[in-house]
Protein backbone atom coordinates (compact mmCIF):
# COMPACT_ATOMS: atom_id res chain seq x y z
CA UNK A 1 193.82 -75.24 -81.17
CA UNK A 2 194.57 -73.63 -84.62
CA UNK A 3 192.33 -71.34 -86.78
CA UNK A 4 192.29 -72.49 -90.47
CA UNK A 5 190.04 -70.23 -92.80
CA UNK A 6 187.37 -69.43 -89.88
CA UNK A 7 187.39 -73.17 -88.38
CA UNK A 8 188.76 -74.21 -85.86
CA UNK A 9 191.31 -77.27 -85.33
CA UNK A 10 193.06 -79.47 -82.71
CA UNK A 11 196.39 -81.00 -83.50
CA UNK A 12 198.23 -83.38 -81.39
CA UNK A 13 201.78 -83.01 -80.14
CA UNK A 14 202.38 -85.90 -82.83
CA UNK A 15 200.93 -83.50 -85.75
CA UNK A 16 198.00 -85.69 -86.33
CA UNK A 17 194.34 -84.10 -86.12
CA UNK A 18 191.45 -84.99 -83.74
CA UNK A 19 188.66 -86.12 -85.72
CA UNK A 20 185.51 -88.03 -84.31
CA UNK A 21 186.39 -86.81 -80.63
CA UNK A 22 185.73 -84.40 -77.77
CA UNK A 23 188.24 -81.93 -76.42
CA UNK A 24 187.14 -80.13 -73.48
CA UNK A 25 184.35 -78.41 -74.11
CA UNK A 26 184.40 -78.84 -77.83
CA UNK A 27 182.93 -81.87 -80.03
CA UNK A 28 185.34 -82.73 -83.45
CA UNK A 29 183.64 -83.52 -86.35
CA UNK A 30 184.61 -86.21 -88.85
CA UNK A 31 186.66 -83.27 -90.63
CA UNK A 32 188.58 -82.03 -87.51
CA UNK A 33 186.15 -79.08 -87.54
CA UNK A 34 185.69 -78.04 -83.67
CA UNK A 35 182.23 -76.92 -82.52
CA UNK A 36 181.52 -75.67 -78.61
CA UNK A 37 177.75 -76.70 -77.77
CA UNK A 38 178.92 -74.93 -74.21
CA UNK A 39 180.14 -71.93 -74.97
CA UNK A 40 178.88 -70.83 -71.68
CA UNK A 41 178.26 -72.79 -68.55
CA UNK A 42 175.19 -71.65 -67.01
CA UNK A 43 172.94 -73.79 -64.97
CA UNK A 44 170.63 -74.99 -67.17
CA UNK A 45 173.46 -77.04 -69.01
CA UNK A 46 175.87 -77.57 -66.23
CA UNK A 47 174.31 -81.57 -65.98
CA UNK A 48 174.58 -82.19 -69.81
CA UNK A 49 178.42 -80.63 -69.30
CA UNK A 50 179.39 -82.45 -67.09
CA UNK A 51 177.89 -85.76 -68.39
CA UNK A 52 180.82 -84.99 -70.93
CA UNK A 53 183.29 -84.56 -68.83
CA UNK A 54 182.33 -87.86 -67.06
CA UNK A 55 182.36 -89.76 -70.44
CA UNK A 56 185.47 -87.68 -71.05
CA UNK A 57 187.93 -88.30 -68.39
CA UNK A 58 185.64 -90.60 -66.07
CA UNK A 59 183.21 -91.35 -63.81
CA UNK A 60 185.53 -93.49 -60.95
CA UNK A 61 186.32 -90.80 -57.31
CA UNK A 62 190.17 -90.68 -58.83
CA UNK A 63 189.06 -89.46 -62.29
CA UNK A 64 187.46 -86.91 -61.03
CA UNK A 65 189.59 -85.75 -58.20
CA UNK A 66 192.23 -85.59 -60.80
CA UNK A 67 189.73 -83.76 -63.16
CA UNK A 68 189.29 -81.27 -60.86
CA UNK A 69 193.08 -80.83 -59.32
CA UNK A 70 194.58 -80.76 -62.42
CA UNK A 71 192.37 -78.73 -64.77
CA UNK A 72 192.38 -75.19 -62.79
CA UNK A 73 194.14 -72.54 -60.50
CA UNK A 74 193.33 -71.15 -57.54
CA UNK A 75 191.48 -67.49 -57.02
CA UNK A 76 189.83 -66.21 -54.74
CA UNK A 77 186.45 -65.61 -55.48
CA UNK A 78 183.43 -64.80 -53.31
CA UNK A 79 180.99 -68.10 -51.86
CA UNK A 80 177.74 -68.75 -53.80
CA UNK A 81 175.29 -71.71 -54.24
CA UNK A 82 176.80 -74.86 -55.47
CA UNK A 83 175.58 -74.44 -59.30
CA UNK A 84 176.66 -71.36 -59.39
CA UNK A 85 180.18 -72.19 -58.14
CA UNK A 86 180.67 -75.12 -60.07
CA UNK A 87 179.62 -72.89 -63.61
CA UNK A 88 182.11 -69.86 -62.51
CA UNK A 89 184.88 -72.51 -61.69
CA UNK A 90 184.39 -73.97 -65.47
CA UNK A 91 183.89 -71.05 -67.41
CA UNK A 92 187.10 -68.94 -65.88
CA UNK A 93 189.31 -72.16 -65.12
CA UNK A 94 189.82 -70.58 -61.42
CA UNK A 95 188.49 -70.00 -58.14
CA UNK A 96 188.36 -70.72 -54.59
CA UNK A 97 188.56 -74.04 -52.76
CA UNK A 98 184.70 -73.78 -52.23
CA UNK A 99 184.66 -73.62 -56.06
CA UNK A 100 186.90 -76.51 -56.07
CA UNK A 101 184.51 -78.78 -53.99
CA UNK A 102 181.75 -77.41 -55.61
CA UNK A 103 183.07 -78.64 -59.04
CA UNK A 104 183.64 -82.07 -57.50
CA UNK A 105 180.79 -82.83 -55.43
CA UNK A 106 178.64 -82.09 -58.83
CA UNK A 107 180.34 -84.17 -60.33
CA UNK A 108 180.65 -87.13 -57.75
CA UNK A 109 177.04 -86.64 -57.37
CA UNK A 110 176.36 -87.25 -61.38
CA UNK A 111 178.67 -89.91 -61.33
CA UNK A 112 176.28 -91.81 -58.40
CA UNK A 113 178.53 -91.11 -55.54
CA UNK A 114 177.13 -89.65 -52.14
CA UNK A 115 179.56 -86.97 -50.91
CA UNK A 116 179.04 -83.73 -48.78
CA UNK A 117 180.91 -80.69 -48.94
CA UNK A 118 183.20 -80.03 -45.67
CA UNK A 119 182.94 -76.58 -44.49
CA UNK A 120 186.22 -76.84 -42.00
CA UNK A 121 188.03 -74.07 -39.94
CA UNK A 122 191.78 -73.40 -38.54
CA UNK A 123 194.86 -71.74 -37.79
CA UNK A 124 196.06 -70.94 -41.18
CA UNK A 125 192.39 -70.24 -43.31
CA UNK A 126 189.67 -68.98 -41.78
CA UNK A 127 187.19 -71.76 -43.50
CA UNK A 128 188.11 -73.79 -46.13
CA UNK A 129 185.86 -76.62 -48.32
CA UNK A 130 186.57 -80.33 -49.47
CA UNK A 131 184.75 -83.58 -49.91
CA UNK A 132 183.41 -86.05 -47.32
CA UNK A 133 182.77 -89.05 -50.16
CA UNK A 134 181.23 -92.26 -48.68
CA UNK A 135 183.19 -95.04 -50.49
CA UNK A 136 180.88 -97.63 -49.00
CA UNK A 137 177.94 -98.01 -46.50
CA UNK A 138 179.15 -96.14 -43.12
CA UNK A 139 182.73 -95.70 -44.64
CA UNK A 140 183.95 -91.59 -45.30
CA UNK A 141 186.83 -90.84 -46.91
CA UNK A 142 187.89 -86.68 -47.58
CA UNK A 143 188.90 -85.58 -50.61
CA UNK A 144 190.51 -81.69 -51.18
CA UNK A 145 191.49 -81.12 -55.02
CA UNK A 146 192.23 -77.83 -54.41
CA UNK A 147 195.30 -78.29 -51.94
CA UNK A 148 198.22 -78.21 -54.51
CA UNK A 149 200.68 -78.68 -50.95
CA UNK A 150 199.05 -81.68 -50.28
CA UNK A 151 197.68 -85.01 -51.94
CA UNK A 152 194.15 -85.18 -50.22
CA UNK A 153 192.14 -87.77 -51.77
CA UNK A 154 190.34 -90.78 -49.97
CA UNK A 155 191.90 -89.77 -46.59
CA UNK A 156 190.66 -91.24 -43.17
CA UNK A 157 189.85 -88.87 -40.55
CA UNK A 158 192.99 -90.11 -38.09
CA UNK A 159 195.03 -89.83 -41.77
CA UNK A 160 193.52 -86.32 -42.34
């Protein structure tokens, strides 16, 4: 993004402007001008966000897994409801893996899909959090877009 006489712009890597588009959070105008309708994502708009990032990137289980693995870092940050996590994880680009699966089951959950968060335990973490997404009737597969070691996503239990 560039600043041009108080607006703001977003240029490709090719040079060319985005006109007529979303990017991120931010809708482009017909004259390239940027504009953030969610400057902040609190609950109340947390839906209508991520609505646009559905329409953005997509609404299919690998969209979003990729969405959400690819978009933020991991911190640690203290649990809290499932709104809650999923606005903090948004607005600072970071948090925890409960953050993580609290980002993704909104969003699986918008998108129609019926998912649970995992709350799981172990040798190495003392709890960690993914997805349990039912791809059809009876039929689980787990999901964990925070584990950067590991490519989780539509995993069998025997596979997990």
């Amino acid at each position: 993004m560039t600043k041009v006489a108080g607006n703001m712009y977003y240029f490709y890597n090719d040079g060319s402007m985005a006109r007529n588009t979303k990017i991120g959070k931010f809708n482009v105008d017909a004259e390239g001008v940027l504009t953030n309708p969610f400057a902040v994502i609190t609950p109340d708009n947390l839906d209508a966000y991520i609505q646009v990032l559905l329409d953005t990137y997509g609404r299919d289980t690998l969209s979003i897994f990729k969405y959400c693995r690819n978009n933020f870092w991991y911190k640690y940050r203290d649990k809290a409801d499932i709104t809650t996590m999923a606005c903090r994880m948004i607005n600072n680009g970071s948090g925890a893996c409960w953050d993580y699966a609290a980002l993704c089951y909104k969003m699986l959950t918008l998108a129609g899909y019926n998912c649970r968060i995992v709350i799981g335990r172990g040798a190495v973490y003392s709890e960690h959090n993914w997805i349990l997404i039912e791809i059809a009737p009876g039929v689980w597969r787990h999901m964990d877009p925070e584990r950067q070691g590991y490519y989780i996503y539509m995993l069998t239990d025997a596979q997990l």
